[in-house]
Protein backbone atom coordinates (compact mmCIF):
# COMPACT_ATOMS: atom_id res chain seq x y z
CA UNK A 1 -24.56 -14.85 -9.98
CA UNK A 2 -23.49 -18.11 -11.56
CA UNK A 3 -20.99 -20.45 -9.76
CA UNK A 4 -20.31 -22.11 -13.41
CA UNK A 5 -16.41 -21.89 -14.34
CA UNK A 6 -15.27 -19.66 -17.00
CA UNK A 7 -15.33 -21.09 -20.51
CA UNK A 8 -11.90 -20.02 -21.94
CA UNK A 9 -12.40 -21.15 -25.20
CA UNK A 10 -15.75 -19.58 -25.76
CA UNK A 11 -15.58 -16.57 -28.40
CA UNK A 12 -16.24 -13.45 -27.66
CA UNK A 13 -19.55 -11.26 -28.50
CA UNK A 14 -19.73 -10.03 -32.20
CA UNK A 15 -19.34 -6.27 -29.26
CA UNK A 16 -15.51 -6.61 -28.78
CA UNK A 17 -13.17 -4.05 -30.12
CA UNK A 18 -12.29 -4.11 -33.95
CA UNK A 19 -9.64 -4.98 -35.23
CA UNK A 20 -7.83 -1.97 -37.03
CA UNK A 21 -4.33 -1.23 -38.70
CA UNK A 22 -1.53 -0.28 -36.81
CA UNK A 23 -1.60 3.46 -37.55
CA UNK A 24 -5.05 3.34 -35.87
CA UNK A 25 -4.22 1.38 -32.69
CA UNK A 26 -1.27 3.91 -32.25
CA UNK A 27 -4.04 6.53 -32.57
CA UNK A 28 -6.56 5.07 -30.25
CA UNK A 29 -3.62 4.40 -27.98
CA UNK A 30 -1.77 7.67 -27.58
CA UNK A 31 -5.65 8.92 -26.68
CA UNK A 32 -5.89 6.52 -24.20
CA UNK A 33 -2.41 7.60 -22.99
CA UNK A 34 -3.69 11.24 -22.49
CA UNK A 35 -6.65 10.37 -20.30
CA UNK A 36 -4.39 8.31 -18.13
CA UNK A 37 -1.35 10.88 -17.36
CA UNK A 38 -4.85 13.08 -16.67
CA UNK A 39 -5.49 10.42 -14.32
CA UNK A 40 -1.84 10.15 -12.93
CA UNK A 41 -2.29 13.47 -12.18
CA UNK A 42 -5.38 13.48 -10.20
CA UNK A 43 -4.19 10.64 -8.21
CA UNK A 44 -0.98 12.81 -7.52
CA UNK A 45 -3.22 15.82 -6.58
CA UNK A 46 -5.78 13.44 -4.58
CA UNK A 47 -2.84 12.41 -2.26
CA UNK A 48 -1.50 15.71 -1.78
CA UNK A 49 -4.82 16.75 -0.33
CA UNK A 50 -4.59 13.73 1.95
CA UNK A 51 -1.53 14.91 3.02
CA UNK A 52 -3.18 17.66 4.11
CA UNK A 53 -6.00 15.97 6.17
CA UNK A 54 -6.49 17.16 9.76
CA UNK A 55 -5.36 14.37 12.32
CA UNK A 56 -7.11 12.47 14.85
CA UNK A 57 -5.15 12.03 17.82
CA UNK A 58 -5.84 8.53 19.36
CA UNK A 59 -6.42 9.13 23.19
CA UNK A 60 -6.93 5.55 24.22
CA UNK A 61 -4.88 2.83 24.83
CA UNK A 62 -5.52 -0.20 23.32
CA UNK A 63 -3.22 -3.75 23.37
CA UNK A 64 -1.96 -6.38 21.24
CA UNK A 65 -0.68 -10.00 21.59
CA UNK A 66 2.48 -10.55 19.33
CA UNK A 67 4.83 -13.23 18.48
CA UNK A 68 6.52 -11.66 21.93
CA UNK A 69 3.87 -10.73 23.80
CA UNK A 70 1.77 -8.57 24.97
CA UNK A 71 2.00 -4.68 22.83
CA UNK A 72 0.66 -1.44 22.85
CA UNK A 73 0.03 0.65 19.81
CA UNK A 74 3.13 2.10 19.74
CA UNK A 75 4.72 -0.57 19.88
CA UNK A 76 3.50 -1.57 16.23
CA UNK A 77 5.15 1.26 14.69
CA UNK A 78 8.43 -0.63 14.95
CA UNK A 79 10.40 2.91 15.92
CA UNK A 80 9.20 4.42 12.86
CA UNK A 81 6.83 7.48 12.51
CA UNK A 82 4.27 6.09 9.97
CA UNK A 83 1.95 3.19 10.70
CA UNK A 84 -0.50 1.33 8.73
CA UNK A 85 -2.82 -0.62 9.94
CA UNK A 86 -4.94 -3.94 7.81
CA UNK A 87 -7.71 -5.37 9.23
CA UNK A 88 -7.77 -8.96 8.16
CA UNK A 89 -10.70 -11.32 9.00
CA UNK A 90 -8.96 -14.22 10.28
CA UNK A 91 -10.67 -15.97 13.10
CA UNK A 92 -13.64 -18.34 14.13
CA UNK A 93 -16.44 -17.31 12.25
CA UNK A 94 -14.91 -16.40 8.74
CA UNK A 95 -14.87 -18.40 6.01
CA UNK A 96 -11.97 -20.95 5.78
CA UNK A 97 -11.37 -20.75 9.56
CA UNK A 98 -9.32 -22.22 10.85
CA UNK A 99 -7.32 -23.51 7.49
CA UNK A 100 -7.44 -20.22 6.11
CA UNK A 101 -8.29 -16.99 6.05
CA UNK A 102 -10.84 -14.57 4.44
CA UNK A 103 -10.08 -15.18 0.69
CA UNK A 104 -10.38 -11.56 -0.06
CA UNK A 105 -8.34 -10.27 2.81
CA UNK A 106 -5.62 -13.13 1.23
CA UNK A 107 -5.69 -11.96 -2.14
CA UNK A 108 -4.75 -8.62 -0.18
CA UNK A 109 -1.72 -9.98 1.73
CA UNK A 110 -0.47 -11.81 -1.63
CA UNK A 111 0.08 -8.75 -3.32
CA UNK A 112 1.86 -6.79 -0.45
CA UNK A 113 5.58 -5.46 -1.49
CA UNK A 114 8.57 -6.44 -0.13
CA UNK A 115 8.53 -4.49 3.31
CA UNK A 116 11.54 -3.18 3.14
CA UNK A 117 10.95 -0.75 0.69
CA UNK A 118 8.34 0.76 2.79
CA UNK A 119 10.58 0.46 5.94
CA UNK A 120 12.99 2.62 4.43
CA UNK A 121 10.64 5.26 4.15
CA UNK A 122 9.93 5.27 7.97
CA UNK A 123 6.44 3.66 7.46
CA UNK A 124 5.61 -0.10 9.15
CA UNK A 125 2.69 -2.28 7.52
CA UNK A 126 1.13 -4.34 10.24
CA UNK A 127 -1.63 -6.83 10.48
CA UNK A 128 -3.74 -7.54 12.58
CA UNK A 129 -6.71 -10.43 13.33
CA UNK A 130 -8.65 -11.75 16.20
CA UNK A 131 -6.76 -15.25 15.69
CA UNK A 132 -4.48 -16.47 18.41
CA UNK A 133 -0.69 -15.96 17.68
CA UNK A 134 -0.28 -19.54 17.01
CA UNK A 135 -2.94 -19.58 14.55
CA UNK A 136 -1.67 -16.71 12.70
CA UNK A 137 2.04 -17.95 12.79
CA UNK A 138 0.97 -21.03 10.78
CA UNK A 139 -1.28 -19.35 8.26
CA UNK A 140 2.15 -16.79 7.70
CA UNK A 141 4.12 -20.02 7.17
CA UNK A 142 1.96 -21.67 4.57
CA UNK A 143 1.48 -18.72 2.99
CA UNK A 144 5.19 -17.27 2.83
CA UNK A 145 3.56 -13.85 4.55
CA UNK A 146 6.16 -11.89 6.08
CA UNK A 147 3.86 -9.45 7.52
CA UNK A 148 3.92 -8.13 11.23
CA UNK A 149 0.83 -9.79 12.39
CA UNK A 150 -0.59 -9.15 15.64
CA UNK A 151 -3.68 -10.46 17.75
CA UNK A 152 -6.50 -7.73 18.64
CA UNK A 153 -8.06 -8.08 22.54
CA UNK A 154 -10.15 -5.62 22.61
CA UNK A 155 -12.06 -2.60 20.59
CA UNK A 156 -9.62 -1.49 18.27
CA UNK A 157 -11.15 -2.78 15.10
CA UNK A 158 -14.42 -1.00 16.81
CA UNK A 159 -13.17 2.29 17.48
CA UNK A 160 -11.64 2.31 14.11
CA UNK A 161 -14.31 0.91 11.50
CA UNK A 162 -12.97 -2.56 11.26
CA UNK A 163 -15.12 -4.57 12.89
CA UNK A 164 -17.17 -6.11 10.30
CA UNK A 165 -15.34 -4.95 7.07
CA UNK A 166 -11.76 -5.00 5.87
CA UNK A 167 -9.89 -1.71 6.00
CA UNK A 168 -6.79 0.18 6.01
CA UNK A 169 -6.02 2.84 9.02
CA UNK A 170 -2.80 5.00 9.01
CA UNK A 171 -1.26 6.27 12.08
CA UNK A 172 1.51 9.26 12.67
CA UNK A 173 3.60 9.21 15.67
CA UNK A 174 5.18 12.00 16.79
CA UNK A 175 6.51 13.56 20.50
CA UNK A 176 4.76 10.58 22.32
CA UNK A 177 1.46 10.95 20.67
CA UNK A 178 -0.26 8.80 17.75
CA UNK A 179 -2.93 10.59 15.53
CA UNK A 180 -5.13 8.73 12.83
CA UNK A 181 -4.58 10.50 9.57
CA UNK A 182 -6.84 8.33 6.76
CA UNK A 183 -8.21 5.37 6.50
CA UNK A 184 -8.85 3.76 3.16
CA UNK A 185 -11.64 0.60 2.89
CA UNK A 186 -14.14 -1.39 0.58
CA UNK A 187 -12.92 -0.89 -3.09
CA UNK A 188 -10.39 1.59 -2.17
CA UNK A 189 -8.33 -1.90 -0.33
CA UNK A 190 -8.49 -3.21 -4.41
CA UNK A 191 -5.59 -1.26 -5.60
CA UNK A 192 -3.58 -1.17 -2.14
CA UNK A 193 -0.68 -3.51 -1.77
CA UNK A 194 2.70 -1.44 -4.15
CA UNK A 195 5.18 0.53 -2.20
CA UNK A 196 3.62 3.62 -3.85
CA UNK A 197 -0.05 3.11 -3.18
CA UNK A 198 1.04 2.54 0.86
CA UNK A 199 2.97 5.22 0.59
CA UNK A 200 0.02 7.62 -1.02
CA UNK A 201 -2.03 7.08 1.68
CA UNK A 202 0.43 7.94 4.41
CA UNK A 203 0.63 11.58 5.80
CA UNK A 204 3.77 11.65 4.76
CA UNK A 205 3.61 10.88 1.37
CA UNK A 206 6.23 8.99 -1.20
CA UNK A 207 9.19 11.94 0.29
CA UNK A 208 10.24 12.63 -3.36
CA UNK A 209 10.56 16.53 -4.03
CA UNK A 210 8.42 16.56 -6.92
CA UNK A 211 5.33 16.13 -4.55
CA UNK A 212 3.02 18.71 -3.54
CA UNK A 213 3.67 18.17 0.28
CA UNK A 214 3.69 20.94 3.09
CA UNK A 215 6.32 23.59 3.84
CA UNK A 216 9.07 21.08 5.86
CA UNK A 217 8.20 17.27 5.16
CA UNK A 218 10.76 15.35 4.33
CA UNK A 219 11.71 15.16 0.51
CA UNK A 220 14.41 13.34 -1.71
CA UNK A 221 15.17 12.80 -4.99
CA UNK A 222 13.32 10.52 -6.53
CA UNK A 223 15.23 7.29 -8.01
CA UNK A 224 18.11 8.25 -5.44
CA UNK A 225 16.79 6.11 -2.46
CA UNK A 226 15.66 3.13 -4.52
CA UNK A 227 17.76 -0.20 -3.46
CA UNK A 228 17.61 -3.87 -3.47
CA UNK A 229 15.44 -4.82 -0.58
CA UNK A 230 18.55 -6.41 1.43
CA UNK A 231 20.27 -3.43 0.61
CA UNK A 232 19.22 -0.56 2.93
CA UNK A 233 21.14 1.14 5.20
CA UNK A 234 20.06 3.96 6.40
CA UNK A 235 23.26 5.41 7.70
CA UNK A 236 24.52 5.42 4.33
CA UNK A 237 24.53 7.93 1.62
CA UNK A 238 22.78 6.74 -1.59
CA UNK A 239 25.14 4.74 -3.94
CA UNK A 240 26.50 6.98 -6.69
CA UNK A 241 26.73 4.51 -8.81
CA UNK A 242 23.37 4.06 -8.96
CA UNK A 243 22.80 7.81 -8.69
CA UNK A 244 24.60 8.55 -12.07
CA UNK A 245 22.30 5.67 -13.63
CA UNK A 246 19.28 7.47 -11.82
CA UNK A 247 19.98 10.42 -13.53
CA UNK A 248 20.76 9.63 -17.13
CA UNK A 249 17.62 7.24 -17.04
CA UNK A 250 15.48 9.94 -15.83
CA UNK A 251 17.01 12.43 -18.46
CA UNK A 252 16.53 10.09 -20.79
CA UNK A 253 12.85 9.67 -20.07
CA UNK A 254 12.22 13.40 -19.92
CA UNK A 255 14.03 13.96 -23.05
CA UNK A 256 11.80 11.49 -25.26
CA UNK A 257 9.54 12.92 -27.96
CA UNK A 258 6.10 12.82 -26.70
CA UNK A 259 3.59 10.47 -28.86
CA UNK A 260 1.81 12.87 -31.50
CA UNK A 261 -2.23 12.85 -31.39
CA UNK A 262 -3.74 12.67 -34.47
């Protein structure tokens, strides 16, 4: 493949798209628009079968070194019930080391959501390299990462398909016992890193009653729990305020004349 930069002010192949009139871009456009809400939909379906995955319960222990200390696996799930799981190549070895990390398992950490949209679904993101603590502390500082990022010690990243590729493991918790539930890796880590794609791999789910989810998992409206991410408590009811806005912009939206296919 060639290393050569990009020439931006090339032209493009007499191959790109035509140019056409406006009546035909709306055209090819509201085509387009039905083969992705066919799409949206069989994402939506695909992640109601996950939620239906048999678990894996995890019957070893395995350990941690934090900005604290020493941690189990538990401990990483912050209280909540939901725990995912990066694998992040940052250590001696990789590429960059010890200035920086793997530049693909960056570009994955700089497009993680603000956490506390995810916390407030009971579901913790957590990190986790064979750096030392200090190591990883400065690489969060220059970055700006905010990420829970612990230190592995032993054969976690083994036991759970991490050791020599990136990946993404989810974890339940429930009655003292953790189960493995999915695990999501190569191009599948490409589109991970919204609120929503975290929370479509989870067993879980998004919690919003329009999913297909099994008889008794938690469901809310959707819109309803939405806040500012400083702005979650969850002792409190949702604001209704923001409730009545909620609900006229969602009848709004469901109201609106579908595009016509010609």
């Amino acid at each position: 493949m060639s290393s050569q930069p990009l020439d931006r002010g090339s032209r493009l192949s007499q191959e790109r798209p035509a140019v056409v009139s406006r009546e035909e871009w709306n055209a090819a456009h509201a085509a387009m628009l039905s083969r992705e809400k066919a799409h949206t939909r069989a994402r939506d379906a695909l992640a109601a079968e996950r939620r239906r995955m048999p678990w894996l319960e995890v019957d070893k222990s395995y350990a941690f070194e934090g900005p604290e200390g020493r941690v189990g696996l538990e401990d990483l799930f912050e209280g909540r019930r939901q725990l995912i799981v990066y694998r992040a190549f940052f250590e001696p070895g990789v590429f960059g080391w010890p200035e920086q990390a793997c530049r693909g398992c960056s570009m994955v950490a700089d497009q993680v959501a603000h956490l506390a949209h995810l916390n407030a679904r009971d579901t913790t993101l957590a990190y986790v390299s064979r750096a030392p603590q200090n190591d990883i502390a400065r690489l969060k500082t220059k970055n700006g990462w905010e990420i829970p990022w612990y230190s592995l010690t032993d054969e976690f990243d083994l036991d759970f398909g991490v050791d020599q590729w990136h990946g993404h493991n989810v974890f339940f918790r429930e009655n003292g016992r953790i189960y493995r539930t999915y695990f999501i890796n190569s191009r599948g880590d490409e589109a991970i890193g919204t609120t929503w794609s975290y929370l479509d791999m989870t067993p879980l789910g998004r919690q919003e009653s329009w999913e297909d989810s099994p008889q008794g998992y938690p469901q809310t409206p959707p819109y309803k729990w939405w806040n500012w991410h400083d702005g979650y408590d969850a002792a409190a009811a949702p604001d209704q305020r923001w409730v009545e806005v909620s609900e006229a912009g969602e009848a709004a939206f469901r109201n609106r004349p579908e595009p016509t296919e010609r």
